[in-house]
PDB file of N, CA and C in Angstrom:
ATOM      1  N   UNK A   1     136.516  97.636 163.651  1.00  0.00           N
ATOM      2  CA  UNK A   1     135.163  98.087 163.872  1.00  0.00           C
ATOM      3  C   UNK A   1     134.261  96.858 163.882  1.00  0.00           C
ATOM      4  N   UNK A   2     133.183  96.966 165.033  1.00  0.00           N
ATOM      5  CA  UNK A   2     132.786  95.463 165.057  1.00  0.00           C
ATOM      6  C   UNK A   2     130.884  96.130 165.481  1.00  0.00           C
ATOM      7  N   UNK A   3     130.269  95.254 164.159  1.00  0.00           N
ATOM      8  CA  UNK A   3     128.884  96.134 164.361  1.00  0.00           C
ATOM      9  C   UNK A   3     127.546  95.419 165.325  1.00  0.00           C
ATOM     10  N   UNK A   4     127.277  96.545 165.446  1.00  0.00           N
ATOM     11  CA  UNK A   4     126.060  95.209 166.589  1.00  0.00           C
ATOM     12  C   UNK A   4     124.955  95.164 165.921  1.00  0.00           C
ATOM     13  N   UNK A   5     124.650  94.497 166.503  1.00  0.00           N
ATOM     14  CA  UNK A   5     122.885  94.225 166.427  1.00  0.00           C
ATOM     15  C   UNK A   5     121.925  95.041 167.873  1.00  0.00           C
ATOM     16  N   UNK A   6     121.712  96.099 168.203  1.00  0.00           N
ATOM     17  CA  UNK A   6     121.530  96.733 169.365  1.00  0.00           C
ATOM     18  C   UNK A   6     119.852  97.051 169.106  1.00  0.00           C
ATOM     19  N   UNK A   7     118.745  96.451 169.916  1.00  0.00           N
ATOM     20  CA  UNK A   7     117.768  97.107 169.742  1.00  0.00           C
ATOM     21  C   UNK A   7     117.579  98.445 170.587  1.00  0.00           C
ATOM     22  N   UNK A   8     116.320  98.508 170.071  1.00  0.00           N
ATOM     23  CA  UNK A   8     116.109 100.466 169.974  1.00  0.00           C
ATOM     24  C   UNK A   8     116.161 100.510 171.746  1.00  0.00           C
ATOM     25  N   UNK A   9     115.623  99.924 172.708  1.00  0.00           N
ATOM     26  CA  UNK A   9     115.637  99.832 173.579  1.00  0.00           C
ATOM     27  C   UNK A   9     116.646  99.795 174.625  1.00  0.00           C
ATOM     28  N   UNK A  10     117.558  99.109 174.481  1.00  0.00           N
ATOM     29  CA  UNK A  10     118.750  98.812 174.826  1.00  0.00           C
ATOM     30  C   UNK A  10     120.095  99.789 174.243  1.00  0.00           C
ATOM     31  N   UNK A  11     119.590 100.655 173.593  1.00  0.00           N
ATOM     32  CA  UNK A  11     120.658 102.026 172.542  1.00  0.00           C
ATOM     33  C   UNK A  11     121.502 102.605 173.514  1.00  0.00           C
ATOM     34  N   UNK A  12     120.670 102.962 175.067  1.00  0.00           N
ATOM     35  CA  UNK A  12     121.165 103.912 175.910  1.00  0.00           C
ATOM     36  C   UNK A  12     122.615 102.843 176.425  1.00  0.00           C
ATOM     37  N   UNK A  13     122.193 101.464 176.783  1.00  0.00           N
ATOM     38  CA  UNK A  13     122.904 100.774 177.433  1.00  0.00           C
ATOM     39  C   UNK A  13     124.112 100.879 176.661  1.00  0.00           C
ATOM     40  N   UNK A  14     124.296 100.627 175.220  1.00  0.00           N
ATOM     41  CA  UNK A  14     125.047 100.371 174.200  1.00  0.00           C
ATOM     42  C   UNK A  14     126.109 101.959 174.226  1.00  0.00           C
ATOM     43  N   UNK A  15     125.747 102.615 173.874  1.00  0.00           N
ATOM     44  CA  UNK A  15     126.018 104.017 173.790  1.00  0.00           C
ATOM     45  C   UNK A  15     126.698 103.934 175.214  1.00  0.00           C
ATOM     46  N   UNK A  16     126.394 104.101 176.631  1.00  0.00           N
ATOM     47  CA  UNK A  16     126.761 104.007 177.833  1.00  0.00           C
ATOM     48  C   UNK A  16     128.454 103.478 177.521  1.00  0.00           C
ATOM     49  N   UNK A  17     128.356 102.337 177.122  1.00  0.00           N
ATOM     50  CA  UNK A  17     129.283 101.576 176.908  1.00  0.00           C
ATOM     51  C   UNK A  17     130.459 101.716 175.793  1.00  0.00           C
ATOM     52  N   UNK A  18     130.375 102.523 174.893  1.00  0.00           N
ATOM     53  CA  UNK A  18     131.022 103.432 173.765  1.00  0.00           C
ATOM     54  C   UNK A  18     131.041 103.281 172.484  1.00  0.00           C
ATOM     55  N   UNK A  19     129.587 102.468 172.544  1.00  0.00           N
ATOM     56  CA  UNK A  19     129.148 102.027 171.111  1.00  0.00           C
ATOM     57  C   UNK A  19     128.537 103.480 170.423  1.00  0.00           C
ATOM     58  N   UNK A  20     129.131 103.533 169.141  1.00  0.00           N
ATOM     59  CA  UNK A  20     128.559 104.821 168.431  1.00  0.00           C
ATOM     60  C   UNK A  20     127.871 104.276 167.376  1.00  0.00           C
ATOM     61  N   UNK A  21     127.169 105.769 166.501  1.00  0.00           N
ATOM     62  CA  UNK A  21     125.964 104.658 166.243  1.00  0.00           C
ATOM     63  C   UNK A  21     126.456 105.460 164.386  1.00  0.00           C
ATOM     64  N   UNK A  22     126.236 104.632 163.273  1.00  0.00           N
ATOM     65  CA  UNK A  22     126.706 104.738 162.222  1.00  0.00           C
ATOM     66  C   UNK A  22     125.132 105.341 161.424  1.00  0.00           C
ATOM     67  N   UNK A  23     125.392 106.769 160.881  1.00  0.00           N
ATOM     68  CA  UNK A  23     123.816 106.963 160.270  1.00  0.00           C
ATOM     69  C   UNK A  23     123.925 106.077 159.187  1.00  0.00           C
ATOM     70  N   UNK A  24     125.019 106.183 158.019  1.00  0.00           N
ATOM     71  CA  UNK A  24     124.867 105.486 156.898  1.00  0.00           C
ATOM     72  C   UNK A  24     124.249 103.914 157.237  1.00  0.00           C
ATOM     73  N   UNK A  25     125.055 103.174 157.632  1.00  0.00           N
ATOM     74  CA  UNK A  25     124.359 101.669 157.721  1.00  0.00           C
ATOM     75  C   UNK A  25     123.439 101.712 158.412  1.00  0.00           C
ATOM     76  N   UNK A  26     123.164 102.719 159.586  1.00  0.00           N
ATOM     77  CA  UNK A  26     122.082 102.318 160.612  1.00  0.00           C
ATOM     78  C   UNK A  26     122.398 101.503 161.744  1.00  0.00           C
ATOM     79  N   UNK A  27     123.788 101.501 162.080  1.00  0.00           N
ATOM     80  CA  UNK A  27     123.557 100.548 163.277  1.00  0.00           C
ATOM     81  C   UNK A  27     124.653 101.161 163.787  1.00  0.00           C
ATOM     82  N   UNK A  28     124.477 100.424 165.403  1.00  0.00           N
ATOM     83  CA  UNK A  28     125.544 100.569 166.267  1.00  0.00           C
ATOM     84  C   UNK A  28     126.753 100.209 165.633  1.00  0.00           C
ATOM     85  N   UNK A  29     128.164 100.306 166.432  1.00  0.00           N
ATOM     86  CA  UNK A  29     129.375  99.742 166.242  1.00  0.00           C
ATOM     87  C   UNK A  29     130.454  99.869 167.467  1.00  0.00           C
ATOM     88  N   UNK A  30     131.466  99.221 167.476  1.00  0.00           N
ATOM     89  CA  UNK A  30     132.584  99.589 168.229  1.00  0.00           C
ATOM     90  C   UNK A  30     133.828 100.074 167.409  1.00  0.00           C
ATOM     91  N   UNK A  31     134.063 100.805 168.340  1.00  0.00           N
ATOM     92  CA  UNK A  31     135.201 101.842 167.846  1.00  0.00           C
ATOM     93  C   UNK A  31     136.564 101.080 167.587  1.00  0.00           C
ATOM     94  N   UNK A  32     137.553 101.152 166.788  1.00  0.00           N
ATOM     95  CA  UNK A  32     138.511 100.616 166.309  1.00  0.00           C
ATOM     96  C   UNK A  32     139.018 100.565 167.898  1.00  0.00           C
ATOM     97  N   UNK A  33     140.046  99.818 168.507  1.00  0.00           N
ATOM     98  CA  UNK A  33     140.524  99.919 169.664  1.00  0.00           C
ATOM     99  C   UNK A  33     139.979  99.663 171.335  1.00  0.00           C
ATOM    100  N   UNK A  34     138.424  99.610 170.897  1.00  0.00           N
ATOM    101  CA  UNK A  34     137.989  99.570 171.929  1.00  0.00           C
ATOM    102  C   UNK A  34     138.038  98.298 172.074  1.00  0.00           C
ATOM    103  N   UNK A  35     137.796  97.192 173.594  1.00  0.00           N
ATOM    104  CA  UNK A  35     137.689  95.926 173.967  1.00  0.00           C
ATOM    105  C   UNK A  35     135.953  95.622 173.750  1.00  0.00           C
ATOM    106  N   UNK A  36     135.672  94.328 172.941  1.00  0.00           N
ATOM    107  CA  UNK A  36     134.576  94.367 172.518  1.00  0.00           C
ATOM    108  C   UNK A  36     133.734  93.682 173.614  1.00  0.00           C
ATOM    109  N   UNK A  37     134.470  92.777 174.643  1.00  0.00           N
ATOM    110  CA  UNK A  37     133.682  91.621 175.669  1.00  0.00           C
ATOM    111  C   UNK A  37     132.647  92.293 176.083  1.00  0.00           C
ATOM    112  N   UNK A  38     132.235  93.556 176.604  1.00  0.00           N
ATOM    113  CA  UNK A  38     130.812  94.245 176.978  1.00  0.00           C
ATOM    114  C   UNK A  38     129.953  94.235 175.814  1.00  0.00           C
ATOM    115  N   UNK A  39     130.382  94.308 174.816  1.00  0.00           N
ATOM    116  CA  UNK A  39     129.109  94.060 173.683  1.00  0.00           C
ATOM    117  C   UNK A  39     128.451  92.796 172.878  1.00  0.00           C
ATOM    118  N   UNK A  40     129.330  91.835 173.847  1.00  0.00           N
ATOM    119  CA  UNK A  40     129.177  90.388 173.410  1.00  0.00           C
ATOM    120  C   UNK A  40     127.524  90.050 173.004  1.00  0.00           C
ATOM    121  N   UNK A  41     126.555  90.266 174.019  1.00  0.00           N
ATOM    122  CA  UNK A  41     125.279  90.147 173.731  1.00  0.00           C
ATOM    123  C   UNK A  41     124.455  90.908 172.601  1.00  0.00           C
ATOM    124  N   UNK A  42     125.211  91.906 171.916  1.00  0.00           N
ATOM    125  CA  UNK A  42     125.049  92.539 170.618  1.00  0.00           C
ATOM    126  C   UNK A  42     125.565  91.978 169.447  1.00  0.00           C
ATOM    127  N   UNK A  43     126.919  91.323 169.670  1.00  0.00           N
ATOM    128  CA  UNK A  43     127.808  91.058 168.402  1.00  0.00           C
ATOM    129  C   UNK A  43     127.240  89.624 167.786  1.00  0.00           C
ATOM    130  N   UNK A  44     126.003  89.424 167.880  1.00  0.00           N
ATOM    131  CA  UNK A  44     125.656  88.157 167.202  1.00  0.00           C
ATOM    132  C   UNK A  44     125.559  88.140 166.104  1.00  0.00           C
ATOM    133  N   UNK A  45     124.238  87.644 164.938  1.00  0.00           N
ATOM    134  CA  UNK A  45     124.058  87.884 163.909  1.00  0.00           C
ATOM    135  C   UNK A  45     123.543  89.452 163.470  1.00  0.00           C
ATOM    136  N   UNK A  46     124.402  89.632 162.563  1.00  0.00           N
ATOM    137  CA  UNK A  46     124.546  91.034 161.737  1.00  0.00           C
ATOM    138  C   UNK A  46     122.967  91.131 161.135  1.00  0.00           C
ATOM    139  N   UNK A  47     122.551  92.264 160.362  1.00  0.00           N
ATOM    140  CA  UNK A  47     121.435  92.562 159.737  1.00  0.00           C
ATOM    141  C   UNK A  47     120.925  91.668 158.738  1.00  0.00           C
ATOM    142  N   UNK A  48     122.609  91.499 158.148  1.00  0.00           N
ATOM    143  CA  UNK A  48     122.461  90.561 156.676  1.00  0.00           C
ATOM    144  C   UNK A  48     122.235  89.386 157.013  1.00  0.00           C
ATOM    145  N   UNK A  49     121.947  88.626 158.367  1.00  0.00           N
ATOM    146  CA  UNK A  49     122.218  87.267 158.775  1.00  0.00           C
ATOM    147  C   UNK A  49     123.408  86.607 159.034  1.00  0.00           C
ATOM    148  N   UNK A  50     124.840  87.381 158.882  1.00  0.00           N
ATOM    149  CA  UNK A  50     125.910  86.670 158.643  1.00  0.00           C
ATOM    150  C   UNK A  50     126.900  86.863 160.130  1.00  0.00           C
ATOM    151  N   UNK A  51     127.417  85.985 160.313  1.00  0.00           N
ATOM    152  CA  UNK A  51     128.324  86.484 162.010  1.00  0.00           C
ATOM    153  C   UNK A  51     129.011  87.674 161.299  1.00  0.00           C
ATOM    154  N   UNK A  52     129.343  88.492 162.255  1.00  0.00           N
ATOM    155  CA  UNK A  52     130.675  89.594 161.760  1.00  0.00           C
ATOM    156  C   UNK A  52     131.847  88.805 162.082  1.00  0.00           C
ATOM    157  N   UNK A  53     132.832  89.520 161.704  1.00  0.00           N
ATOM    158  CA  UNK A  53     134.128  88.872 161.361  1.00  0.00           C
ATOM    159  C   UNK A  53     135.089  88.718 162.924  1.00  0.00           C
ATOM    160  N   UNK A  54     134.683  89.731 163.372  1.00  0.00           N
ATOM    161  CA  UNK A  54     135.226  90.484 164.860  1.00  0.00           C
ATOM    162  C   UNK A  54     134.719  89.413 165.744  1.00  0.00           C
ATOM    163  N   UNK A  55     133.631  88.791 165.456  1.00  0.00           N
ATOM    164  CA  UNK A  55     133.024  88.031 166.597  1.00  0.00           C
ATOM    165  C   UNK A  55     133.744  86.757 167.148  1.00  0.00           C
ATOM    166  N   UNK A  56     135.012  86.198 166.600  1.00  0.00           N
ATOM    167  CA  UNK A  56     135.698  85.123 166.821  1.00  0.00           C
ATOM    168  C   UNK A  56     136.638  85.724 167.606  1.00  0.00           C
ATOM    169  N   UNK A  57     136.647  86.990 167.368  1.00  0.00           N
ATOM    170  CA  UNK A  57     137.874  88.011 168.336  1.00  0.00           C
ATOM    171  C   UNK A  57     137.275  88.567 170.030  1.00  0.00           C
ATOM    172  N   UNK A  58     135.992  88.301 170.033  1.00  0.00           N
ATOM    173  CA  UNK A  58     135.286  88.817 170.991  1.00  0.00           C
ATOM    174  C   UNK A  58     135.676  88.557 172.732  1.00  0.00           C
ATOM    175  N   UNK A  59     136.155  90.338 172.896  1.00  0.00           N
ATOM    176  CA  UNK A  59     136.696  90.399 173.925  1.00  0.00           C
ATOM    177  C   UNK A  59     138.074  91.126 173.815  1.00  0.00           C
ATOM    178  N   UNK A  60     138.569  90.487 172.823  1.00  0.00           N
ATOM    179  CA  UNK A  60     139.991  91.474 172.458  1.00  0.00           C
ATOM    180  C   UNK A  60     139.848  92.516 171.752  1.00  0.00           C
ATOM    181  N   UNK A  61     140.628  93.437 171.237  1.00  0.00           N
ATOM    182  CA  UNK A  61     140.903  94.620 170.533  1.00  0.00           C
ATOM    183  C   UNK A  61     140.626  94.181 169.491  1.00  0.00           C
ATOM    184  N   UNK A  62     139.824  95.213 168.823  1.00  0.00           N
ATOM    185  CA  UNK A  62     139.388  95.170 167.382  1.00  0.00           C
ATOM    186  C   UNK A  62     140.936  95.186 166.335  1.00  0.00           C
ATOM    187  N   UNK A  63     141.510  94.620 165.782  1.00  0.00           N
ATOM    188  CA  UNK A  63     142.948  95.491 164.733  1.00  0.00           C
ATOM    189  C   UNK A  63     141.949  96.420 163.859  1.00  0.00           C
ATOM    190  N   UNK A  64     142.860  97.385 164.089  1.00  0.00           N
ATOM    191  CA  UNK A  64     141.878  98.819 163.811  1.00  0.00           C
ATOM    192  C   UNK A  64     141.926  98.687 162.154  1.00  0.00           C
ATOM    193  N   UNK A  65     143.216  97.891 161.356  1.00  0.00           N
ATOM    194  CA  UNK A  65     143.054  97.738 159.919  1.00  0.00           C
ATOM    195  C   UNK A  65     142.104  96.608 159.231  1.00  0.00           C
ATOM    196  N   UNK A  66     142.278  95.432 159.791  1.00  0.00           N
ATOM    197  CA  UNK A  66     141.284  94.430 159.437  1.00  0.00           C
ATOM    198  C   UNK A  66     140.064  94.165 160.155  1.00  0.00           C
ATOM    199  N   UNK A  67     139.495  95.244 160.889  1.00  0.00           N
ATOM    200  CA  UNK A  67     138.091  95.578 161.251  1.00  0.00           C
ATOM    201  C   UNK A  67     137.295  96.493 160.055  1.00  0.00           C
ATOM    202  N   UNK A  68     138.224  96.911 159.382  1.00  0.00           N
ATOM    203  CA  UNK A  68     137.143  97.888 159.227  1.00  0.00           C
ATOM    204  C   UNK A  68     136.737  97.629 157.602  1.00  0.00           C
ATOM    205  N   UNK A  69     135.622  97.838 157.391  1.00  0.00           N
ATOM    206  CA  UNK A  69     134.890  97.472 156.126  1.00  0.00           C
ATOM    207  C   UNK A  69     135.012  98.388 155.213  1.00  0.00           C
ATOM    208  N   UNK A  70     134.908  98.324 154.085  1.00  0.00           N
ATOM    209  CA  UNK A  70     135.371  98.843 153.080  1.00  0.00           C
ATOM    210  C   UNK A  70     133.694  99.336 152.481  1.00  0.00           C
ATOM    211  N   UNK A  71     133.457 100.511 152.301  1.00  0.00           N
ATOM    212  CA  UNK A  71     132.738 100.119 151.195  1.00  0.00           C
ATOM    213  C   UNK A  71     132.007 101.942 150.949  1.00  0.00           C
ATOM    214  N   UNK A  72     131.581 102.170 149.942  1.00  0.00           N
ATOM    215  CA  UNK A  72     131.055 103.181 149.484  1.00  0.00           C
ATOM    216  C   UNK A  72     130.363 103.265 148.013  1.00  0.00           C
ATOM    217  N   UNK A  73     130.269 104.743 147.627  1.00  0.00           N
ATOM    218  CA  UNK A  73     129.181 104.588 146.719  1.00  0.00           C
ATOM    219  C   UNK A  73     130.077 103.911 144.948  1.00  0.00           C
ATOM    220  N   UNK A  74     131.196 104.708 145.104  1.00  0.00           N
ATOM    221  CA  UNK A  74     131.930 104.364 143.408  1.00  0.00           C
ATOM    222  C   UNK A  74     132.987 102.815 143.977  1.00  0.00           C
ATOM    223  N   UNK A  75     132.770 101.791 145.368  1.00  0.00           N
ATOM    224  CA  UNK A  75     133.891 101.151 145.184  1.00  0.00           C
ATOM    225  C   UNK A  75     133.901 100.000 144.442  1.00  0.00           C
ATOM    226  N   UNK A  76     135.149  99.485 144.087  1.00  0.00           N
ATOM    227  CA  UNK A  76     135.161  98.326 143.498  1.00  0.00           C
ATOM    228  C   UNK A  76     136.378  97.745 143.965  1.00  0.00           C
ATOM    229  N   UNK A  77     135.910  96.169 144.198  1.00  0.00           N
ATOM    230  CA  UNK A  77     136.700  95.537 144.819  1.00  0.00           C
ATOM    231  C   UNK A  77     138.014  95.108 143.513  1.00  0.00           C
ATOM    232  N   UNK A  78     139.436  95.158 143.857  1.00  0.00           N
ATOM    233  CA  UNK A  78     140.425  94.767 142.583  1.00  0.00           C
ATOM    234  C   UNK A  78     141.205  93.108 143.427  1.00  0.00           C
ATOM    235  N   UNK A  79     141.427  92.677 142.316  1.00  0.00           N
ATOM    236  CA  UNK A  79     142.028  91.321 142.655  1.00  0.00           C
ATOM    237  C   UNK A  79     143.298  91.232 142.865  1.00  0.00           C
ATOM    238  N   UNK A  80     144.195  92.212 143.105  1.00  0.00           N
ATOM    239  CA  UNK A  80     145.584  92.317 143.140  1.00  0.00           C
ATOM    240  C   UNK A  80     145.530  94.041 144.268  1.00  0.00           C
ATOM    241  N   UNK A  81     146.925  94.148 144.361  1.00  0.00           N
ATOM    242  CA  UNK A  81     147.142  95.347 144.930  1.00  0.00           C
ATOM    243  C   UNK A  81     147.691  96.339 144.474  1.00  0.00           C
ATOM    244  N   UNK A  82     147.323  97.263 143.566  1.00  0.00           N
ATOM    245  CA  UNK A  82     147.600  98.491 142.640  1.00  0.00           C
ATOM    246  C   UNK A  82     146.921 100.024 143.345  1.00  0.00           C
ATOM    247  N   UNK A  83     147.182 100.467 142.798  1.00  0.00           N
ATOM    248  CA  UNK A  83     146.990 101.762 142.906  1.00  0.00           C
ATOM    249  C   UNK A  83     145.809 102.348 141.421  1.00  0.00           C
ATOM    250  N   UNK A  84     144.649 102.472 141.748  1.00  0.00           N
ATOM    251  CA  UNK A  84     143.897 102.627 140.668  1.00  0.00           C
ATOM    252  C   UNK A  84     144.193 103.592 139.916  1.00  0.00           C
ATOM    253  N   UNK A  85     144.502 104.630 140.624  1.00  0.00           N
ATOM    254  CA  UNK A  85     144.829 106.305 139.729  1.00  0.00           C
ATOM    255  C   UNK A  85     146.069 105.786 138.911  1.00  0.00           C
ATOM    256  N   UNK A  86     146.512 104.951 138.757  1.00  0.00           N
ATOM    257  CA  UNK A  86     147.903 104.920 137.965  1.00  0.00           C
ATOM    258  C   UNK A  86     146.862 103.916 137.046  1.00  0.00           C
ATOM    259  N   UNK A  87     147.712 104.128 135.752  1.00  0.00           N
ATOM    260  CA  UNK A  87     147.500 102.523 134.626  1.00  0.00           C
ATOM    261  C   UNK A  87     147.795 101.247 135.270  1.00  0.00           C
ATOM    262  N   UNK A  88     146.669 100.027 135.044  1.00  0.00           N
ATOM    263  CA  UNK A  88     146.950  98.801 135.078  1.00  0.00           C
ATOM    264  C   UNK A  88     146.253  98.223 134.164  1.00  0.00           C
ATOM    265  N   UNK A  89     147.171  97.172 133.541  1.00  0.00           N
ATOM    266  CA  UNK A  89     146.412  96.765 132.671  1.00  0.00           C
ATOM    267  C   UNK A  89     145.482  95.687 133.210  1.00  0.00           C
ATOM    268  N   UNK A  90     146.004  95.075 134.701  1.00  0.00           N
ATOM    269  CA  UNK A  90     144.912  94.280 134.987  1.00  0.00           C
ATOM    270  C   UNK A  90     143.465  94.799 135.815  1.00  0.00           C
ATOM    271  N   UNK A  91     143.795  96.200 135.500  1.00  0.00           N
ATOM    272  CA  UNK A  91     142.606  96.349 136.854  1.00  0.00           C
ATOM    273  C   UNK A  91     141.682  97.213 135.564  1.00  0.00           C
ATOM    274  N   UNK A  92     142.267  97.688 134.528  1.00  0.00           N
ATOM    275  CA  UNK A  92     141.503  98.314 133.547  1.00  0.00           C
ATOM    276  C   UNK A  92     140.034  97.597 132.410  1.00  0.00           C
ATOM    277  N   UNK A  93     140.019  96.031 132.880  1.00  0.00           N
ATOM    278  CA  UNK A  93     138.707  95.420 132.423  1.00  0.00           C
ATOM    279  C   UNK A  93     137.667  95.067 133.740  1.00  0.00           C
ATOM    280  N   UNK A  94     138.035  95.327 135.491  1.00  0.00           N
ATOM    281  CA  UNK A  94     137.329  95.284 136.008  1.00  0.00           C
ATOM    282  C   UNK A  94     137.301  96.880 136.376  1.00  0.00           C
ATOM    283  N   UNK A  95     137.778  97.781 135.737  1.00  0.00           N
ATOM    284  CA  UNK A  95     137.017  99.111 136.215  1.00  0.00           C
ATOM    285  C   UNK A  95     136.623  99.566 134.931  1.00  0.00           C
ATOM    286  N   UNK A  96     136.168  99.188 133.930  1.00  0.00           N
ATOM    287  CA  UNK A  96     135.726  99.556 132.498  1.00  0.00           C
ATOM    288  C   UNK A  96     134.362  99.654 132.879  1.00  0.00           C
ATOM    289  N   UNK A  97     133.608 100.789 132.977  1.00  0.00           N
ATOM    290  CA  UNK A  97     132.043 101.027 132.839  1.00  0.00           C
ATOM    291  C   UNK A  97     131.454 101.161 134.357  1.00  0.00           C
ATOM    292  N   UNK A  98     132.535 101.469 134.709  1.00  0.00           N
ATOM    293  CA  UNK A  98     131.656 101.649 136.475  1.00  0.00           C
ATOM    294  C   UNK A  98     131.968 102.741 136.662  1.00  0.00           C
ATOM    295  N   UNK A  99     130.635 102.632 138.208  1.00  0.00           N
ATOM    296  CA  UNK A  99     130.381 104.230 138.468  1.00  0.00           C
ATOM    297  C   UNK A  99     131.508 104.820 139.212  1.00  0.00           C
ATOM    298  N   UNK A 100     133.052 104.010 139.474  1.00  0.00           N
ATOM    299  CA  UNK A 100     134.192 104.752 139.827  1.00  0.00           C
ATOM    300  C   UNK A 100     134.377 105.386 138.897  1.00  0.00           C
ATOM    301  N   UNK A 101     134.788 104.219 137.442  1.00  0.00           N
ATOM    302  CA  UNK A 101     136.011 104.991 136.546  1.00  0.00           C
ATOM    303  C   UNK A 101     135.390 106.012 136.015  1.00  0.00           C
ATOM    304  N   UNK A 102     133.664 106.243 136.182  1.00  0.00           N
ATOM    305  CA  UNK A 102     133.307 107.604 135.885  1.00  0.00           C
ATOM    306  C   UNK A 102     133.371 108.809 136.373  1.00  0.00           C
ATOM    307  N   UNK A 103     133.154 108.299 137.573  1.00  0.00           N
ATOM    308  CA  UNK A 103     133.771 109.613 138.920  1.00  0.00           C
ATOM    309  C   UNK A 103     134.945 109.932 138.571  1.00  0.00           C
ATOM    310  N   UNK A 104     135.986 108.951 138.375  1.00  0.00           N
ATOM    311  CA  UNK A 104     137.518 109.386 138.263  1.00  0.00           C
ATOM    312  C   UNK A 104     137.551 110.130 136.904  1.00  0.00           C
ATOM    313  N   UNK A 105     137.042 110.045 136.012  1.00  0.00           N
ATOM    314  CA  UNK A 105     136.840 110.576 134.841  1.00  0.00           C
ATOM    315  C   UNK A 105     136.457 111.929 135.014  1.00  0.00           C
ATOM    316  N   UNK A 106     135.753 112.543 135.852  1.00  0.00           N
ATOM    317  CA  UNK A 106     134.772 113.272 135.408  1.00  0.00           C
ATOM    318  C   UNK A 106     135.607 114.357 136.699  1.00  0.00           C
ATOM    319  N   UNK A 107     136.596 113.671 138.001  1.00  0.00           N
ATOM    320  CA  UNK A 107     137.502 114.237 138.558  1.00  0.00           C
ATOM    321  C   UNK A 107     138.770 114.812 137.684  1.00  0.00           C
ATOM    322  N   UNK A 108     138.880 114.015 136.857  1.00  0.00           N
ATOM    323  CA  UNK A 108     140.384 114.109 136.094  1.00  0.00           C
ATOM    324  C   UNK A 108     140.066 115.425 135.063  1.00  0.00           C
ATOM    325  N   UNK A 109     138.767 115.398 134.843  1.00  0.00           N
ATOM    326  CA  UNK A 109     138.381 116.703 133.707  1.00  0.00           C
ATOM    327  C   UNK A 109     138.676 117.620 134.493  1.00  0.00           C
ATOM    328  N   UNK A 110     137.811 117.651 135.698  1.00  0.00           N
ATOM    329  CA  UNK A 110     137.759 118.778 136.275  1.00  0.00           C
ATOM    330  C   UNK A 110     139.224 119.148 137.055  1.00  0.00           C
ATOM    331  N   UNK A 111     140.142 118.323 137.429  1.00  0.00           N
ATOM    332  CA  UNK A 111     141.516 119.017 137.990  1.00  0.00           C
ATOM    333  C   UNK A 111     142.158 119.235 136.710  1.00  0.00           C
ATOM    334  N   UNK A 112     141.821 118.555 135.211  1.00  0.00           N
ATOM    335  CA  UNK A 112     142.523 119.944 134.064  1.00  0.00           C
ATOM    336  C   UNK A 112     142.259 120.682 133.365  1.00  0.00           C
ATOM    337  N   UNK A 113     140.787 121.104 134.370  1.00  0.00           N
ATOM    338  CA  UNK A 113     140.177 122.766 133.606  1.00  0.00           C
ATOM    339  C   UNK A 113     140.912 123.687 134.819  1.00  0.00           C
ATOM    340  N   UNK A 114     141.917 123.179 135.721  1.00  0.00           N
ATOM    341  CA  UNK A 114     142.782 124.145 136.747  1.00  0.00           C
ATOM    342  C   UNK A 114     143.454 124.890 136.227  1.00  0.00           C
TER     343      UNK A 114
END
């Protein structure tokens, strides 16, 4: 997924082209798979100021796994590769007091009042 920078003006052109438009962040994007070279004049600097990642790829296929951004309201990034719902002891002092391990908490009550 590779996000643009699309002004309001130019939306129809973008869209035309099979850019869909993301409510959460607010912006355009390209679709995992699609060829990005038509959106080249969009894929510049991101909102945050920063190039996107896709933009060194520009023109080829997005890889539909390392395009796409991670992110939501309970996430937290872990330094290894575990499985959170299971015990770790290394991932159990960076998920101590966040608004996951409370969600997961407050999930785990509620699947054993089933």
């Amino acid at each position: 997924m590779l996000f643009l920078t699309v002004p309001y003006a130019e939306k129809d052109e973008a869209k035309a082209l099979g850019a869909r438009w993301n409510p959460t962040k607010r912006r355009w994007y390209v679709p995992d798979g699609v060829a990005t070279d038509a959106f080249a004049k969009w894929a510049g600097q991101g909102a945050d100021g920063a190039a996107p990642a896709a933009a060194a790829g520009a023109g080829k296929r997005v890889d539909s796994y390392q395009g796409k951004t991670v992110t939501g309201t309970h996430y937290v990034a872990l330094d290894h590769d575990c499985n959170p719902f299971e015990p770790c002891a290394q991932c159990a002092a960076a998920l101590a007091d966040t608004e996951w391990q409370k969600a997961r908490l407050h999930l785990a009550g509620l699947v054993a009042k089933l």
